[in-house]
C-alpha atoms as a PDB file:
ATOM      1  CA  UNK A   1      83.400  91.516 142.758  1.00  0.00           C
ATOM      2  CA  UNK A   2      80.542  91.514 140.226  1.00  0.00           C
ATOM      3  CA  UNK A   3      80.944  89.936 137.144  1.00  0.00           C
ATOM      4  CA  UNK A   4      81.352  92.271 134.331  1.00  0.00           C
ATOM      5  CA  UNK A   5      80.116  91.359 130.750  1.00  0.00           C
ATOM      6  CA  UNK A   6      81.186  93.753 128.073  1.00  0.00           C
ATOM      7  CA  UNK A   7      78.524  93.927 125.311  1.00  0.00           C
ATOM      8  CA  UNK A   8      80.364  96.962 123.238  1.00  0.00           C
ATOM      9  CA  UNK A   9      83.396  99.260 123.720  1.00  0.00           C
ATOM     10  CA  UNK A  10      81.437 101.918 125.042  1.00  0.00           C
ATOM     11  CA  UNK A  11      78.815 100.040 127.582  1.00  0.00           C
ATOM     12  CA  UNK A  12      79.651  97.729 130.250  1.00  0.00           C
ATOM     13  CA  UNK A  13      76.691  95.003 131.452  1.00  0.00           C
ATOM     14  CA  UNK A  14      77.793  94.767 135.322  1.00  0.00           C
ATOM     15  CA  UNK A  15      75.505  91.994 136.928  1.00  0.00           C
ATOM     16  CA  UNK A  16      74.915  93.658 140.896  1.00  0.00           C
ATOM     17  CA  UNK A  17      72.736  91.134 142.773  1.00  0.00           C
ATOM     18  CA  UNK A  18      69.066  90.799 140.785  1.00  0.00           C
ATOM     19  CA  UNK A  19      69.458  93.502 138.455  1.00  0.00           C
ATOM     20  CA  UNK A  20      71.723  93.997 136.218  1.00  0.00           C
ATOM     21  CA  UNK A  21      72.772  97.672 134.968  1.00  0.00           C
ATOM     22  CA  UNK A  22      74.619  99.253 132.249  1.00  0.00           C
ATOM     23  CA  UNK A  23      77.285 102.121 132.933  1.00  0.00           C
ATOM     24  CA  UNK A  24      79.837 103.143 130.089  1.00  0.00           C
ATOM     25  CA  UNK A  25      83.255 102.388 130.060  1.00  0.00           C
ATOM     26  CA  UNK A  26      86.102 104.775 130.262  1.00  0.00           C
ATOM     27  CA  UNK A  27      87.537 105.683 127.181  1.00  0.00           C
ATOM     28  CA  UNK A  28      90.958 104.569 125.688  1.00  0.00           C
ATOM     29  CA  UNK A  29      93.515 106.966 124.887  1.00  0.00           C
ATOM     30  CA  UNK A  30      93.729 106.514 121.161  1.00  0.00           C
ATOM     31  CA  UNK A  31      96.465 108.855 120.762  1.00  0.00           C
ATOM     32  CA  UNK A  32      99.879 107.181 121.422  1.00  0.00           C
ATOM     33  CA  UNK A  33     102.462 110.153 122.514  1.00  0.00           C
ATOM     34  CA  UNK A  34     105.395 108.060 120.591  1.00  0.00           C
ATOM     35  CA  UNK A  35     103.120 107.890 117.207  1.00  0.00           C
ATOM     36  CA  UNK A  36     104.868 110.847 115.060  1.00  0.00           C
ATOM     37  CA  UNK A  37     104.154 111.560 111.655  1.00  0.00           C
ATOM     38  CA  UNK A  38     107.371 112.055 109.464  1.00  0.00           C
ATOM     39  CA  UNK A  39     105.957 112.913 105.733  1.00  0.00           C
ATOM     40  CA  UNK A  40     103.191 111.967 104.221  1.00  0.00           C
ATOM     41  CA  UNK A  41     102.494 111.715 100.437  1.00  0.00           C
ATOM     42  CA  UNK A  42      99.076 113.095 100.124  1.00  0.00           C
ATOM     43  CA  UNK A  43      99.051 113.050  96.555  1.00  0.00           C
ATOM     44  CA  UNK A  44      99.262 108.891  96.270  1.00  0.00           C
ATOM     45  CA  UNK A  45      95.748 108.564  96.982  1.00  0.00           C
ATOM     46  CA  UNK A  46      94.546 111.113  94.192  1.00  0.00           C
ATOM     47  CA  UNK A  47      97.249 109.179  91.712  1.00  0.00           C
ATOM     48  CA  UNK A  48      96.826 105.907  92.618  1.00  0.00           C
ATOM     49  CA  UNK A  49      94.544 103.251  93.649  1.00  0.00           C
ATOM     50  CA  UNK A  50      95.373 101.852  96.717  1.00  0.00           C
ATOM     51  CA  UNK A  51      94.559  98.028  96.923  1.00  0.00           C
ATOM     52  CA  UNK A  52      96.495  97.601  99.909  1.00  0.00           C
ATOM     53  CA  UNK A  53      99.327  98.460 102.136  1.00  0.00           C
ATOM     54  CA  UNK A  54     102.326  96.875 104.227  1.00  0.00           C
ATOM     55  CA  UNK A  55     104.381  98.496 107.202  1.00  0.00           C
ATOM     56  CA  UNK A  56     108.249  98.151 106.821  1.00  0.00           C
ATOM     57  CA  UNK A  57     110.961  99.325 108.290  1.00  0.00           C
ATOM     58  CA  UNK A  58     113.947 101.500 107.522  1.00  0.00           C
ATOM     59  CA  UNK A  59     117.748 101.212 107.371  1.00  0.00           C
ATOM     60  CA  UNK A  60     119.356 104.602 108.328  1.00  0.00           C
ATOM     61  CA  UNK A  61     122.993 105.780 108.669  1.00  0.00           C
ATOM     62  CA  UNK A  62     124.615 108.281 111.157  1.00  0.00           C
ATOM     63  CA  UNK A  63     122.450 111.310 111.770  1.00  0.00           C
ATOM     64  CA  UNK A  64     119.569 110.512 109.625  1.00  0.00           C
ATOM     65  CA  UNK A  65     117.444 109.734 113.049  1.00  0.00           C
ATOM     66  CA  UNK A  66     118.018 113.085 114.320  1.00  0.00           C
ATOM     67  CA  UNK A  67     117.260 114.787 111.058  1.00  0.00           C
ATOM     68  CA  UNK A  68     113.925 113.071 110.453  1.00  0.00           C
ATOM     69  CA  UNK A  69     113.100 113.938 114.313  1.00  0.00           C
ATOM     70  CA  UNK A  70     112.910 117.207 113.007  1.00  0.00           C
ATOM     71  CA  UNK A  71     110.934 116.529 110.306  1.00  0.00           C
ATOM     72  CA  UNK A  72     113.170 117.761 107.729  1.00  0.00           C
ATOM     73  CA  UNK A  73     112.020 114.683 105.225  1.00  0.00           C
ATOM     74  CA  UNK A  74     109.629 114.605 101.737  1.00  0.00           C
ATOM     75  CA  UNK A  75     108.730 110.702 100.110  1.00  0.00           C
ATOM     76  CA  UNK A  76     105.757 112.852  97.746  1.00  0.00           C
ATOM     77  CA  UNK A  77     108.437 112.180  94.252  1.00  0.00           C
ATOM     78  CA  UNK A  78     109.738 108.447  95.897  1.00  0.00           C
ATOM     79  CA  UNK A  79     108.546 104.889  95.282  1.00  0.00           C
ATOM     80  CA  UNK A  80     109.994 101.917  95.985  1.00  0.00           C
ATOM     81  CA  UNK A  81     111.141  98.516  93.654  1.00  0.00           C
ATOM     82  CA  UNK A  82     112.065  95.008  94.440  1.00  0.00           C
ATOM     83  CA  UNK A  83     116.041  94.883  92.821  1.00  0.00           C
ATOM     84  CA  UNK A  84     118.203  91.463  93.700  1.00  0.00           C
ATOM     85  CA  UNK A  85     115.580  90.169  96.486  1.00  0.00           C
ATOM     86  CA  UNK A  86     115.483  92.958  98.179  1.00  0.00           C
ATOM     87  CA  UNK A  87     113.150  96.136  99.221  1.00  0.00           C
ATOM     88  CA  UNK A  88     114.246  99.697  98.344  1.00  0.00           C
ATOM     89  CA  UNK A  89     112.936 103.322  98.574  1.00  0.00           C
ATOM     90  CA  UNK A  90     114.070 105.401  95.926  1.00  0.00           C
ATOM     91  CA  UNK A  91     113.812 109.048  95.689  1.00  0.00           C
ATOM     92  CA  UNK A  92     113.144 109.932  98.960  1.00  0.00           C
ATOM     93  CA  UNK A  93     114.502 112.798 100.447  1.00  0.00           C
ATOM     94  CA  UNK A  94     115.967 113.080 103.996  1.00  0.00           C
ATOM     95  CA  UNK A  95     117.611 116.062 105.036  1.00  0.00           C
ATOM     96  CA  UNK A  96     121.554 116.956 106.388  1.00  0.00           C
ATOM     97  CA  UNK A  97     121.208 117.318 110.442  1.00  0.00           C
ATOM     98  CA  UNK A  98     123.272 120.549 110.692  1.00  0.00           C
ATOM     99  CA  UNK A  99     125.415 119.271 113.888  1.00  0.00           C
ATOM    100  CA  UNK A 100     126.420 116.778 112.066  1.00  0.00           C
ATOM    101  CA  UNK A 101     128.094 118.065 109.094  1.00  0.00           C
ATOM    102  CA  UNK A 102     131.722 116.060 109.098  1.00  0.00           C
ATOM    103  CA  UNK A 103     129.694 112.308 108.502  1.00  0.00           C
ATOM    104  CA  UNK A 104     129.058 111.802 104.439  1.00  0.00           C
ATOM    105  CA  UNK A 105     125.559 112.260 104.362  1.00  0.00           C
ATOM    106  CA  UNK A 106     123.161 112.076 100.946  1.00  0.00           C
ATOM    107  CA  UNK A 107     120.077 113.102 100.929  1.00  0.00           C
ATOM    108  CA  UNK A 108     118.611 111.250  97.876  1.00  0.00           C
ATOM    109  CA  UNK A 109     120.058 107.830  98.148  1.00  0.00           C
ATOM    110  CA  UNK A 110     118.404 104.642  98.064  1.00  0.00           C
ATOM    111  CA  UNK A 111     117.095 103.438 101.574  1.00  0.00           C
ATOM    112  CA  UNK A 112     116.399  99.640 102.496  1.00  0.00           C
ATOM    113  CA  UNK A 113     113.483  98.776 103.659  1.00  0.00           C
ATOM    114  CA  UNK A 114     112.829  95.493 106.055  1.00  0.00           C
ATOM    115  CA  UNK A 115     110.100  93.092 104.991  1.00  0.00           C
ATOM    116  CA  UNK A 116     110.014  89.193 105.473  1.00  0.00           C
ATOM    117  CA  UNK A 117     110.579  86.968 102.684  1.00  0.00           C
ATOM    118  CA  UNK A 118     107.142  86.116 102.306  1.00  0.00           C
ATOM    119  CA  UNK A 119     105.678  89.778 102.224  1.00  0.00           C
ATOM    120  CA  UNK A 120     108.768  90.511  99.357  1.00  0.00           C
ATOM    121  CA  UNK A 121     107.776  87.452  97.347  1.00  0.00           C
ATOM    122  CA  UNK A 122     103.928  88.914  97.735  1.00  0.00           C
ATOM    123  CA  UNK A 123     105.055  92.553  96.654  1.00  0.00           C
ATOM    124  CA  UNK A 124     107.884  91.011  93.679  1.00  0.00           C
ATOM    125  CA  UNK A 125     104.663  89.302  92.022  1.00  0.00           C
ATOM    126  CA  UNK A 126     102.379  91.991  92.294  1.00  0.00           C
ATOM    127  CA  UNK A 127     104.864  94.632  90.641  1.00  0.00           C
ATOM    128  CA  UNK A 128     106.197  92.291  88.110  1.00  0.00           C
ATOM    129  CA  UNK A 129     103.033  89.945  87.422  1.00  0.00           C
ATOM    130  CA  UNK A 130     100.184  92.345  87.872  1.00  0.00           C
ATOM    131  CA  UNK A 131     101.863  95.427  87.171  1.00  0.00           C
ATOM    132  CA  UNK A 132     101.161  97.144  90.211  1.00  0.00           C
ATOM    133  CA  UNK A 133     103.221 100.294  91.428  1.00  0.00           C
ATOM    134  CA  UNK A 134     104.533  99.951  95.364  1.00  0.00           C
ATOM    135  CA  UNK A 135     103.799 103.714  96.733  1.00  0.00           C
ATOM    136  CA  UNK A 136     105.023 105.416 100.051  1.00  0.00           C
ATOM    137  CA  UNK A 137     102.243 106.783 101.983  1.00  0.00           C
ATOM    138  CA  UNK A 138     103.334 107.860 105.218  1.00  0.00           C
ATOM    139  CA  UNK A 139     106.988 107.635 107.220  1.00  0.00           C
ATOM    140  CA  UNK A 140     106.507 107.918 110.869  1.00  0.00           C
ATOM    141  CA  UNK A 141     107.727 106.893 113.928  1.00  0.00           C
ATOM    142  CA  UNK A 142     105.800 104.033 115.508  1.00  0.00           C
ATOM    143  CA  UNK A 143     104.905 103.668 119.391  1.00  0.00           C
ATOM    144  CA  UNK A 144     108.675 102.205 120.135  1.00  0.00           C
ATOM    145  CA  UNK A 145     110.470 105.001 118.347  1.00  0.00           C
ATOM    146  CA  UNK A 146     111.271 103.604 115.025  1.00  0.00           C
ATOM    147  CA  UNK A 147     111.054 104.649 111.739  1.00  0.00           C
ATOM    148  CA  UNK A 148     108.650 102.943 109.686  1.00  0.00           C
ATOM    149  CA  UNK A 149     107.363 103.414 106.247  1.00  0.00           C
ATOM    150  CA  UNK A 150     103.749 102.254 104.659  1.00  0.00           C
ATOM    151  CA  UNK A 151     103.708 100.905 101.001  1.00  0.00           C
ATOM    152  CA  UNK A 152     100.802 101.021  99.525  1.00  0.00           C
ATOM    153  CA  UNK A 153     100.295  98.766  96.721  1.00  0.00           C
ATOM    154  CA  UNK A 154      98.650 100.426  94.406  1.00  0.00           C
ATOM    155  CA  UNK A 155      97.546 100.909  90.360  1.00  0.00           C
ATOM    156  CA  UNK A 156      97.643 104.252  88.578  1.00  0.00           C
ATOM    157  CA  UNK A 157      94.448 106.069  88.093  1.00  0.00           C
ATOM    158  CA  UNK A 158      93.281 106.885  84.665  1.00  0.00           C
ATOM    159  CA  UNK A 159      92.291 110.886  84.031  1.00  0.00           C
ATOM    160  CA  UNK A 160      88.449 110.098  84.144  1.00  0.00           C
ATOM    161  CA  UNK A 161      88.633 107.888  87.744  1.00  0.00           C
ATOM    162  CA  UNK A 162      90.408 111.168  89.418  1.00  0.00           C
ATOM    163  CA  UNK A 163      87.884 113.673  87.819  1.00  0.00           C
ATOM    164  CA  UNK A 164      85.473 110.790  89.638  1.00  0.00           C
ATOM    165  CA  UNK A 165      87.238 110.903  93.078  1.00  0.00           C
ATOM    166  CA  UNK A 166      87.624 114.596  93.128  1.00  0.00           C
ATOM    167  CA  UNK A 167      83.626 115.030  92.248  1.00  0.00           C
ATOM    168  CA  UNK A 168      82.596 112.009  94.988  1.00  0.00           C
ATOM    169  CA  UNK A 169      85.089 114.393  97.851  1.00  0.00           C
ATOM    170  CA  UNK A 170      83.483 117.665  96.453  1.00  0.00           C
ATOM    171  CA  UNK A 171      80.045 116.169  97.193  1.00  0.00           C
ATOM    172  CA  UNK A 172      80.936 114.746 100.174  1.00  0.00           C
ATOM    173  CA  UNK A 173      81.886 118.170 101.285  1.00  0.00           C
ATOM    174  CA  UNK A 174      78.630 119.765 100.497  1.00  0.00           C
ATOM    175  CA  UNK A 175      76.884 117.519 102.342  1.00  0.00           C
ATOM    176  CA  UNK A 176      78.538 118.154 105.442  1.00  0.00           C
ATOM    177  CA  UNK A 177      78.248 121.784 105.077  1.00  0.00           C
ATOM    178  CA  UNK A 178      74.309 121.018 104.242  1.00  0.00           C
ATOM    179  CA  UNK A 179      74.228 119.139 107.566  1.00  0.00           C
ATOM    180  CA  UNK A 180      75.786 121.553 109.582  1.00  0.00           C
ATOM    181  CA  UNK A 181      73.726 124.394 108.430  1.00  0.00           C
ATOM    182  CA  UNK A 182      70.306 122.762 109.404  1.00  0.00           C
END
């Protein structure tokens, strides 16, 4: 077999006797069939600055599963806080699975979320010493089938940086619609 040198994702150097040629490489499938979105908060990103974000996971009771497989969920009015060492999401909403009605099920309690004691200690200084906000941007289900949540840690916009944002997307916007037209 001819040794293969790869010199970018998309083009393959394959060395065949004297010459060597370039053919492109089959594509990756970059859609993972497991990957489902739960909720998103959309509006985070318009409210907040994002500086950064962190994947966690979270603790669920009975048929809480089964009622965010059908996407019956909303995290746009939750955040989450670092209370007695450990990670919370507050506010979020997940709805009653209707087959399930005898198990005690609340739809606006406060969920745990699993992070390692290092991350925690990371996002316990940056809400308490920098005064940072810890916003949930997405809840999905990951390529093994569990829930996970991303935290963005973020700071709160001020009136004239969103009038900013929304004019930079508004241009942006014009200039694809200028592209496409020529």
């Amino acid at each position: 077999m001819a040794p293969v040198l790869e010199i970018s994702p998309n083009f393959l150097v394959v060395n065949c006797g004297s010459a060597p040629y370039i053919q492109t490489a089959m594509a990756k499938s970059k859609t993972d069939p497991n990957y489902k979105v739960i909720a998103e908060n959309r509006r985070a990103r318009y409210d907040y600055a994002i500086e950064d974000d962190l994947e966690c996971g979270v603790v669920l009771h009975g048929s809480e599963v089964k009622s965010l497989r059908e996407k019956s969920s909303n995290i746009a009015e939750s955040y989450a806080a670092v209370e007695d060492g450990e990670l919370w999401l507050v506010n979020s909403y997940i709805a009653p699975y209707e087959q399930a009605k005898t198990w005690g099920h609340f739809e606006k309690r406060k969920r745990k979320l699993l992070v390692s004691k290092r991350e925690l200690s990371k996002l316990w200084s940056a809400t308490q010493r920098e005064g940072m906000t810890l916003v949930p941007l997405v809840m999905y289900f990951n390529h093994t089938g569990r829930v996970k949540l991303k935290i963005g840690i973020a700071k709160g916009k001020k009136n004239h940086d969103k009038r900013q944002t929304e004019a930079k997307r508004d241009w942006g916007r014009q200039k694809q619609r200028l592209l496409r037209q020529n």
